[in-house]
N, C-alpha and C. Protein backbone atom coordinates (compact mmCIF):
# COMPACT_ATOMS: atom_id res chain seq x y z
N UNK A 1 322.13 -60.17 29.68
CA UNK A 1 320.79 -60.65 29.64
C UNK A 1 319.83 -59.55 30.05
N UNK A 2 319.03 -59.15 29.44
CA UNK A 2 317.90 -58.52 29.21
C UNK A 2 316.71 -58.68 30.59
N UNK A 3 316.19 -58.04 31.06
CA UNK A 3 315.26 -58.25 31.81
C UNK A 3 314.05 -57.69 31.06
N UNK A 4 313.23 -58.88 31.92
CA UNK A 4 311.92 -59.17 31.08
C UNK A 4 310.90 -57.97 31.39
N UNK A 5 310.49 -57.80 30.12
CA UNK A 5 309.60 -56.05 30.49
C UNK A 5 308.15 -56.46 31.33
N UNK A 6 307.65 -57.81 30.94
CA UNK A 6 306.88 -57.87 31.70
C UNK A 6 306.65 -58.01 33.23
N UNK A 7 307.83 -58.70 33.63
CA UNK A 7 307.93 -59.12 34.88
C UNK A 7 308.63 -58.11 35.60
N UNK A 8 309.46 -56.81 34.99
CA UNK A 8 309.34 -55.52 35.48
C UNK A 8 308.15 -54.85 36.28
N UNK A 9 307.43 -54.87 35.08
CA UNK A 9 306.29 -54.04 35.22
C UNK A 9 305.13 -54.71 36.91
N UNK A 10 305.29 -56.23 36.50
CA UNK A 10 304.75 -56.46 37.84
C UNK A 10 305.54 -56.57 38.99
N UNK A 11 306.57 -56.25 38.97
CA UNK A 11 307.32 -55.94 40.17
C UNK A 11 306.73 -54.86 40.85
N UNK A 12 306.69 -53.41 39.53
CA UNK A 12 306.83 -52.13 39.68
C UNK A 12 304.95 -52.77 40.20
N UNK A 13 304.34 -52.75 39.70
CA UNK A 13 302.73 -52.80 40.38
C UNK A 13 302.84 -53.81 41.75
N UNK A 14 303.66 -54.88 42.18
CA UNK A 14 303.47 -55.12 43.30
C UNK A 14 304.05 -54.46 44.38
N UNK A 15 305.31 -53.47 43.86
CA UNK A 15 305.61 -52.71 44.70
C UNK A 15 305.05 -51.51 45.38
N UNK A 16 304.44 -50.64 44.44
CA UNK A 16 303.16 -50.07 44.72
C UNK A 16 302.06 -50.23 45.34
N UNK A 17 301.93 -51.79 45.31
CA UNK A 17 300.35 -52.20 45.95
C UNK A 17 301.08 -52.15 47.56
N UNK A 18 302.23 -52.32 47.63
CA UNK A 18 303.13 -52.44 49.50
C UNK A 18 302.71 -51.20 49.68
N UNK A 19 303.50 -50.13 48.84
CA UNK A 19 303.10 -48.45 49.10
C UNK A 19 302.13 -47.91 49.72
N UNK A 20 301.22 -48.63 49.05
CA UNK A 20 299.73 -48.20 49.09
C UNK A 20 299.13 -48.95 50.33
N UNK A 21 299.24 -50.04 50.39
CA UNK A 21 298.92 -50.37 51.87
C UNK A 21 299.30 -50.15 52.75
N UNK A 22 301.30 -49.72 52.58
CA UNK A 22 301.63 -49.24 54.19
C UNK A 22 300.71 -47.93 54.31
N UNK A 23 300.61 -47.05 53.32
CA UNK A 23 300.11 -45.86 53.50
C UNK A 23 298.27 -45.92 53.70
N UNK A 24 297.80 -47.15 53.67
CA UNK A 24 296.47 -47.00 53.74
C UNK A 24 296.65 -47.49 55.58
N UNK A 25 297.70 -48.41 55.88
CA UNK A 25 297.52 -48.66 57.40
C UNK A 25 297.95 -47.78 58.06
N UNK A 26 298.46 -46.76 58.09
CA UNK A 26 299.50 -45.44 58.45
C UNK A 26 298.18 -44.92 58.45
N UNK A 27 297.12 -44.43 57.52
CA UNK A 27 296.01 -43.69 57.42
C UNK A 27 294.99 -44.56 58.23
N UNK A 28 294.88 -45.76 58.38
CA UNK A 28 293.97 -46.69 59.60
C UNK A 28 294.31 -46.10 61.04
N UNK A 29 295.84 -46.77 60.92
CA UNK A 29 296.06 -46.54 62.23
C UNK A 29 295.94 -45.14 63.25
N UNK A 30 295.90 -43.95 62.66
CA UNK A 30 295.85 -42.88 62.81
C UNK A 30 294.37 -42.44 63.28
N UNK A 31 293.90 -42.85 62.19
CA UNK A 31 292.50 -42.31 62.50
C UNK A 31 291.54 -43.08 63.51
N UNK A 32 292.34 -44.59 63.95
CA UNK A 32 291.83 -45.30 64.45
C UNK A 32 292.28 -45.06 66.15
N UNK A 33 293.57 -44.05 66.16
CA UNK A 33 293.80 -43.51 67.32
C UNK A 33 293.09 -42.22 67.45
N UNK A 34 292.75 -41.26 66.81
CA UNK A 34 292.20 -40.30 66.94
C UNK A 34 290.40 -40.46 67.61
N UNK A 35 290.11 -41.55 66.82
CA UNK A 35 288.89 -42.08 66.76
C UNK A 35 288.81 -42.39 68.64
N UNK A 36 289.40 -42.98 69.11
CA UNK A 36 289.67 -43.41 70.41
C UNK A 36 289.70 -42.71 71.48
N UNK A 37 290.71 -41.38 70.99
CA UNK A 37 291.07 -40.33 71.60
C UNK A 37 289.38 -39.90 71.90
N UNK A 38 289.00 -39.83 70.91
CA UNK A 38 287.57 -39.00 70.94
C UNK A 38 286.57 -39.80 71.72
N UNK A 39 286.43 -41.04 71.36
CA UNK A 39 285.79 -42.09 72.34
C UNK A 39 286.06 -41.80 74.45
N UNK A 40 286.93 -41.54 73.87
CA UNK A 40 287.92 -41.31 75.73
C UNK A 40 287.78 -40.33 75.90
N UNK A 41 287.52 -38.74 75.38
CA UNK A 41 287.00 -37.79 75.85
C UNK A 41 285.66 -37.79 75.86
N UNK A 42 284.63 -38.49 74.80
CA UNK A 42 283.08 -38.41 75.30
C UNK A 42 282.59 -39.43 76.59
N UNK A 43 283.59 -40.23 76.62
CA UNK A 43 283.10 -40.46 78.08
C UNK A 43 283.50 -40.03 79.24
N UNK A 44 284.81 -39.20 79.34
CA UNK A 44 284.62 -38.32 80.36
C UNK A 44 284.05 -37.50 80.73
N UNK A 45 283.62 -37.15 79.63
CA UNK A 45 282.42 -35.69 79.48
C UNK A 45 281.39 -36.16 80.51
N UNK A 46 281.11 -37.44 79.43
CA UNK A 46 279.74 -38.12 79.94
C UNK A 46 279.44 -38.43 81.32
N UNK A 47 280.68 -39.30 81.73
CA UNK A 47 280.54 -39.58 83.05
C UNK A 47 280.78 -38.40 84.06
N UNK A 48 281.45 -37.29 84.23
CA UNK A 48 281.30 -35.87 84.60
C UNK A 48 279.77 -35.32 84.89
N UNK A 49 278.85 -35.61 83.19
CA UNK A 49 277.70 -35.02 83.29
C UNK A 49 277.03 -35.86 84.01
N UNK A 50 277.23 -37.41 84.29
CA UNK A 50 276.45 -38.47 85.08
C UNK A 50 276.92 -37.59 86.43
N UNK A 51 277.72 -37.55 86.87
CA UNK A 51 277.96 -37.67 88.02
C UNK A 51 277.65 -36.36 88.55
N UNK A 52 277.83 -34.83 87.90
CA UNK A 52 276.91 -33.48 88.00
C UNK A 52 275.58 -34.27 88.00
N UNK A 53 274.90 -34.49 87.37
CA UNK A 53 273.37 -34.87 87.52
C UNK A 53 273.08 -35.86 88.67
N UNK A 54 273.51 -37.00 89.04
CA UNK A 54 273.48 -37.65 90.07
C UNK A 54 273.29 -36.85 91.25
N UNK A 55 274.64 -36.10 91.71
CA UNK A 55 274.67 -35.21 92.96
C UNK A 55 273.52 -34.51 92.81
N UNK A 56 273.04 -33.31 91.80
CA UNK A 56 271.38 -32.60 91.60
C UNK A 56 270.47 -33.74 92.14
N UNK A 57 270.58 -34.60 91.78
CA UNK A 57 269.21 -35.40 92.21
C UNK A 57 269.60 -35.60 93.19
N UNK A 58 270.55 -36.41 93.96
CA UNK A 58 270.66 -35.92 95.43
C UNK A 58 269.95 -35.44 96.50
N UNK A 59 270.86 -33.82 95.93
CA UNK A 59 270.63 -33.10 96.94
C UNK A 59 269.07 -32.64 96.24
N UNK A 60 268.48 -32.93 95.70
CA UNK A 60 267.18 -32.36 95.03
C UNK A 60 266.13 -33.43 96.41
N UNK A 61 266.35 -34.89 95.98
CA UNK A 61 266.47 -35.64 96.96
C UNK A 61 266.13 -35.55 98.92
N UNK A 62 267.47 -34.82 99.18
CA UNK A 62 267.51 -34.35 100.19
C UNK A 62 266.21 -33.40 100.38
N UNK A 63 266.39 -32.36 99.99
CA UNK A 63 265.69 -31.41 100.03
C UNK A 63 264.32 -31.80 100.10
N UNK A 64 263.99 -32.19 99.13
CA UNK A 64 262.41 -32.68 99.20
C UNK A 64 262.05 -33.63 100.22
N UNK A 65 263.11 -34.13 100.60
CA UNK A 65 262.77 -35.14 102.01
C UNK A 65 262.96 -34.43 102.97
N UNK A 66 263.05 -33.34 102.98
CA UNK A 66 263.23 -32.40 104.25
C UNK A 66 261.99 -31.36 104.02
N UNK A 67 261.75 -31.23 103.19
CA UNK A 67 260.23 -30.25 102.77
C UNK A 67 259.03 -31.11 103.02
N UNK A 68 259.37 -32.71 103.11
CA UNK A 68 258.12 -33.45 103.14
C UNK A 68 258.08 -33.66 104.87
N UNK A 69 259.43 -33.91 105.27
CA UNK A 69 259.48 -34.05 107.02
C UNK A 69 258.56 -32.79 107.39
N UNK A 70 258.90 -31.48 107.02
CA UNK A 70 258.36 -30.53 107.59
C UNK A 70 257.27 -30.80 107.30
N UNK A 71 256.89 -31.06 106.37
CA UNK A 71 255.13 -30.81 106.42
C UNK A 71 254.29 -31.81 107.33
N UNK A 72 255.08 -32.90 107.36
CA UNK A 72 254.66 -33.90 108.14
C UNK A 72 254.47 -33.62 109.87
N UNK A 73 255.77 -32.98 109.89
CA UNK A 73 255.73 -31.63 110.93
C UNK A 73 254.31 -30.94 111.28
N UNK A 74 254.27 -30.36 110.23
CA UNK A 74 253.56 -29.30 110.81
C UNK A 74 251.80 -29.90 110.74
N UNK A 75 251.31 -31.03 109.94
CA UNK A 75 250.66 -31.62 110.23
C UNK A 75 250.56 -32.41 111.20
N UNK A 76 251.45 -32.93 112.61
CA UNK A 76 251.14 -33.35 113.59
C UNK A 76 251.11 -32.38 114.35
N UNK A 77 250.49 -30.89 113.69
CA UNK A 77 250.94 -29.47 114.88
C UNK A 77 252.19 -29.45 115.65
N UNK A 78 252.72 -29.63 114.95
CA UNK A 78 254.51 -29.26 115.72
C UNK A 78 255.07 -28.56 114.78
N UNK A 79 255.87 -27.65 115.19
CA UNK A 79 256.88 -26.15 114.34
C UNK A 79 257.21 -27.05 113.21
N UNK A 80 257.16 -26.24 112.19
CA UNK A 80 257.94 -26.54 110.62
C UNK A 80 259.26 -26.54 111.43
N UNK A 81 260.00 -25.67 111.44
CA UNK A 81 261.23 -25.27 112.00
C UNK A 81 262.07 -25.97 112.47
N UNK A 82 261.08 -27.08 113.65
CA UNK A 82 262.05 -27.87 114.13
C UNK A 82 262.91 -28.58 113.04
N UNK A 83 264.16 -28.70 113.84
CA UNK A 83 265.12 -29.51 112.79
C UNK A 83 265.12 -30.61 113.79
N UNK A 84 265.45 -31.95 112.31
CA UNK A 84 265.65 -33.11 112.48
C UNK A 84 266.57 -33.59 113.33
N UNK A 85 266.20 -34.77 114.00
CA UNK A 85 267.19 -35.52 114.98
C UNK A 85 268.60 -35.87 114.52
N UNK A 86 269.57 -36.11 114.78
CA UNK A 86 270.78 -36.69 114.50
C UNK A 86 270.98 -37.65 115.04
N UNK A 87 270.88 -38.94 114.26
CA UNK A 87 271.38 -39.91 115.32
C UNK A 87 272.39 -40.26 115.54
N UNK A 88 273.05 -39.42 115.44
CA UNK A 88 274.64 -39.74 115.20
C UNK A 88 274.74 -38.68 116.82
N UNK A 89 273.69 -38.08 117.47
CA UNK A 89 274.38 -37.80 118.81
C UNK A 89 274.05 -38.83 119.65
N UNK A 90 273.13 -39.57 119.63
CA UNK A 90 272.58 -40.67 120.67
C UNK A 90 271.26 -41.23 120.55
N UNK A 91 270.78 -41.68 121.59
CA UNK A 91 269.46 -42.15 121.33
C UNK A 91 268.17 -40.73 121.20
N UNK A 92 267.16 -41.07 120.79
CA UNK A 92 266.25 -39.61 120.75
C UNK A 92 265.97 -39.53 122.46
N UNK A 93 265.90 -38.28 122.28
CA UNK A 93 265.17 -37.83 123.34
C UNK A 93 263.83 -38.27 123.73
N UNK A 94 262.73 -38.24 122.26
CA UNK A 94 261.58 -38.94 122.46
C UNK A 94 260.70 -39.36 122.33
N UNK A 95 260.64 -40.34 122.65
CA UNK A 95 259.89 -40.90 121.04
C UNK A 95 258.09 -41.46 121.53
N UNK A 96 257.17 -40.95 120.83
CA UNK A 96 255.90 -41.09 121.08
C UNK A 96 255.72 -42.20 121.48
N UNK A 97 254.44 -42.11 122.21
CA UNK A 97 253.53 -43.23 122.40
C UNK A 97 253.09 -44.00 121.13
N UNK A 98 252.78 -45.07 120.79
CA UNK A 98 252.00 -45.89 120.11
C UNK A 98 251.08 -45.28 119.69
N UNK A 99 249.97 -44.50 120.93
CA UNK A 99 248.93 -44.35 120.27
C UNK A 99 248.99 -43.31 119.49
N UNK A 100 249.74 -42.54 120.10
CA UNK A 100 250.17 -40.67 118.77
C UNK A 100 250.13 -41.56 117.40
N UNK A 101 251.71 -42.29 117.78
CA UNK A 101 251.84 -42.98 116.05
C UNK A 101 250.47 -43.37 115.70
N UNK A 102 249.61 -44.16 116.05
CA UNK A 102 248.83 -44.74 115.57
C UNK A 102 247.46 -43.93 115.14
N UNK A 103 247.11 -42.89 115.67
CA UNK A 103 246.18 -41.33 115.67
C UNK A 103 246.73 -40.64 114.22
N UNK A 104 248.10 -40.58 114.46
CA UNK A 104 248.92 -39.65 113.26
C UNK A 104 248.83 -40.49 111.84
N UNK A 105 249.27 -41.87 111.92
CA UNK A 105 249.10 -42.58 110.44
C UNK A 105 247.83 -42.52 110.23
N UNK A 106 246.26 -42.89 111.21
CA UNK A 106 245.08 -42.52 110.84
C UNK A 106 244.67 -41.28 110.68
N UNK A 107 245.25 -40.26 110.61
CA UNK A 107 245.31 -39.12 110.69
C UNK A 107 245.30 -38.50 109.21
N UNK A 108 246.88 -39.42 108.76
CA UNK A 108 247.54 -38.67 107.60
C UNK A 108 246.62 -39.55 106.31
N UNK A 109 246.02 -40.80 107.08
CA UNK A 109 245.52 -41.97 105.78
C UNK A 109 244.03 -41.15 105.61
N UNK A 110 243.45 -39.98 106.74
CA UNK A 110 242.00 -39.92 106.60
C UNK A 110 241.94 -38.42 105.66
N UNK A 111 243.54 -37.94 105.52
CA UNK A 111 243.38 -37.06 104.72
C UNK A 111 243.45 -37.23 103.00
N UNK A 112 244.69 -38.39 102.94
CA UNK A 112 245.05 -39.06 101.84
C UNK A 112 243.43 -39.30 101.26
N UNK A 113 242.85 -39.98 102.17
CA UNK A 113 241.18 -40.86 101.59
C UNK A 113 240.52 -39.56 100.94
N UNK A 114 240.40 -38.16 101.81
CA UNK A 114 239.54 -37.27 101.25
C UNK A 114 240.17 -36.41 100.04
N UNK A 115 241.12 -36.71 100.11
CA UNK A 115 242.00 -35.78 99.13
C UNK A 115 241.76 -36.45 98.12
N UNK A 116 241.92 -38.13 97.72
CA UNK A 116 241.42 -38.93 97.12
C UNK A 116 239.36 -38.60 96.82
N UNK A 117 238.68 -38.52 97.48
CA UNK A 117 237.51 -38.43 97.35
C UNK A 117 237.41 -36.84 96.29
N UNK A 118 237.82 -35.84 97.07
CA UNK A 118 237.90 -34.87 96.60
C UNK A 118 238.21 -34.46 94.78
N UNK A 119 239.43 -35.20 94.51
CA UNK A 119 239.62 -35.34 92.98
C UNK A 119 238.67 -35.90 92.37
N UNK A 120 238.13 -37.11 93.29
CA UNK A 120 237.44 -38.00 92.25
C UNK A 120 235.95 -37.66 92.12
N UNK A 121 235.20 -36.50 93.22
CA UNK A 121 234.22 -36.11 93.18
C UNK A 121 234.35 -34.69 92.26
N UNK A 122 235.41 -34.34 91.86
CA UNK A 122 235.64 -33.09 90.58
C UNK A 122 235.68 -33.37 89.41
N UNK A 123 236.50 -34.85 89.46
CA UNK A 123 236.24 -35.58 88.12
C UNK A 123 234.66 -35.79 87.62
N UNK A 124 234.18 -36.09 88.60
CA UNK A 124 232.77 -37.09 88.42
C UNK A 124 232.15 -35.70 88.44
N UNK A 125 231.86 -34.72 88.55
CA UNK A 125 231.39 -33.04 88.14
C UNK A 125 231.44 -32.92 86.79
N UNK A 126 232.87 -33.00 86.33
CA UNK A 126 233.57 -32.37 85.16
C UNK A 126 232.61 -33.67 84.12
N UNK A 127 233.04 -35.02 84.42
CA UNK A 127 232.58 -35.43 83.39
C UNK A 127 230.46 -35.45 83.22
N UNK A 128 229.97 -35.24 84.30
CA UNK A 128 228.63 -35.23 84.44
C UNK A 128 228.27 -34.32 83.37
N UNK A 129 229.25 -32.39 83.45
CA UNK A 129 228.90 -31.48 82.81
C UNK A 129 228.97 -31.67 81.34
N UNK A 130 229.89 -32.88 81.12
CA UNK A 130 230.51 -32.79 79.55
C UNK A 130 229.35 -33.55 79.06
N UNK A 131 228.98 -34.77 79.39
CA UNK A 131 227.73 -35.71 79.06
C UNK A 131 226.06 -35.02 79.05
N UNK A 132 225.78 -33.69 79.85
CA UNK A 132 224.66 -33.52 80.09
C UNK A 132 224.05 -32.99 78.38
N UNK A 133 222.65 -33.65 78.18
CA UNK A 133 222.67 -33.42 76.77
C UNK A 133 222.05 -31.63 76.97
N UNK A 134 222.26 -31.15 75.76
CA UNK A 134 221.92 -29.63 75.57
C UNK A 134 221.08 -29.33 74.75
N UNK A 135 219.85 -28.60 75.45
CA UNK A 135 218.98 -28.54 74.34
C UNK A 135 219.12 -26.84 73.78
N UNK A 136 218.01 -26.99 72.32
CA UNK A 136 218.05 -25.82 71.77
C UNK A 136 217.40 -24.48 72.44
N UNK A 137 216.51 -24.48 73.59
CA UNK A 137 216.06 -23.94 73.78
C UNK A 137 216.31 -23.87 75.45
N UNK A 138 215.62 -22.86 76.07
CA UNK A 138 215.65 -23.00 77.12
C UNK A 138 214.41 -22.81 78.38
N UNK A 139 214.25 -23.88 78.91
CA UNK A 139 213.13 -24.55 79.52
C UNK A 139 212.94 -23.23 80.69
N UNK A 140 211.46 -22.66 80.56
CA UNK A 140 210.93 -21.98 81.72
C UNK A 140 210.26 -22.10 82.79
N UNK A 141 210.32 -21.66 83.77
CA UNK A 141 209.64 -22.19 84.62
C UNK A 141 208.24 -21.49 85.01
N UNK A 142 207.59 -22.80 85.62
CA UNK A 142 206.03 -21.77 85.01
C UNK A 142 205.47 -22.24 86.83
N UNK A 143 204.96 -20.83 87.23
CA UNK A 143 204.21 -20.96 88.61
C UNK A 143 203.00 -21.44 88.62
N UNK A 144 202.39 -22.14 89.50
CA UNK A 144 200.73 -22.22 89.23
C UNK A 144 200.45 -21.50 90.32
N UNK A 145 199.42 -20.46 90.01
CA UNK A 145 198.86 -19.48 91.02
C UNK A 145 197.82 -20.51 92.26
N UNK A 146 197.76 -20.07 93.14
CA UNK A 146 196.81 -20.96 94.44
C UNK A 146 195.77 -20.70 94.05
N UNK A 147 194.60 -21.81 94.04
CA UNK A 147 193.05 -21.28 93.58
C UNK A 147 192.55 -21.03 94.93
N UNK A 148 191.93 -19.84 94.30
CA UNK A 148 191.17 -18.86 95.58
C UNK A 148 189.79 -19.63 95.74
C-alpha cells in the first residue's frame, strides 16, 4: 500500500513548523536571557552610580553644614576655627544664656531683613532706570542771574 502523497507532504510541513518553533524558542529563550543579563548589569551600574552620588551629596552636605556653622561662628564674633562640640564626649561645657540666644537670632533675623531690603532696593533702582522715559534731547540747565 502506497502512501498518500498528500498526507506526506503535510507531515513533512508539520514537521518543519516543530523545527521552526523549537528553533524560534531556542532563539527566545536566549535572547531573553541575555536581555536579563543586561537588565542585571544596568542596574548595578546604576545603583553603584546612586550610591557614588548619594555619599557626594553627603559629604557635600557635611561640608556645607560645617562652612555654614563657621560662619555662624564667626558672626557671633567667635573664631571660625573653633571646632564643633561632640556630643558623644558628654554634656557641653556651655551653653549660653537665653538672652545671647535671643540677641544672636535677632541679630542674624536683622541682617537677613537688610540683606532682604538691600536686593529689593537694587531691584527697585534697576527697574526705575529701565522705565525712565528718554528723551531726544538733552535738557539744560539755565541760571537766573540776581537782579542788581
Amino acid at each position: 500500500m502506497e502512501g498518500n502523497p498528500l498526507q506526506d507532504l503535510f507531515e513533512s510541513y508539520v514537521s518543519d513548523l516543530y523545527k521552526l518553533r523549537d528553533a524560534f524558542h531556542g532563539d527566545l529563550t536566549s535572547t531573553a536571557k541575555e536581555l536579563s543579563q543586561a537588565m542585571d548589569d544596568y542596574s548595578q551600574r546604576s545603583e553603584a552610580a546612586l550610591t557614588s552620588f548619594m555619599e557626594k551629596v553627603a559629604t557635600r552636605g557635611v561640608e556645607l553644614e560645617a562652612a555654614a556653622a563657621a560662619r555662624l561662628e564667626q558672626f557671633r564674633g567667635l573664631p571660625a576655627t573653633r571646632g564643633l562640640p561632640n556630643v558623644n564626649d558628654g554634656p557641653l561645657a556651655h551653653t549660653p544664656p537665653a538672652d545671647q540666644v535671643k540677641i544672636a537670632a535677632a541679630a542674624e533675623r536683622a541682617v537677613a531683613v537688610a540683606a532682604e531690603r538691600a536686593v529689593a532696593a537694587r531691584l527697585h533702582v534697576e527697574n526705575d532706570e529701565a522705565y525712565k522715559p528718554q528723551s531726544g534731547r538733552a535738557i539744560a540747565l539755565v541760571r537766573a542771574e540776581p537782579a542788581a
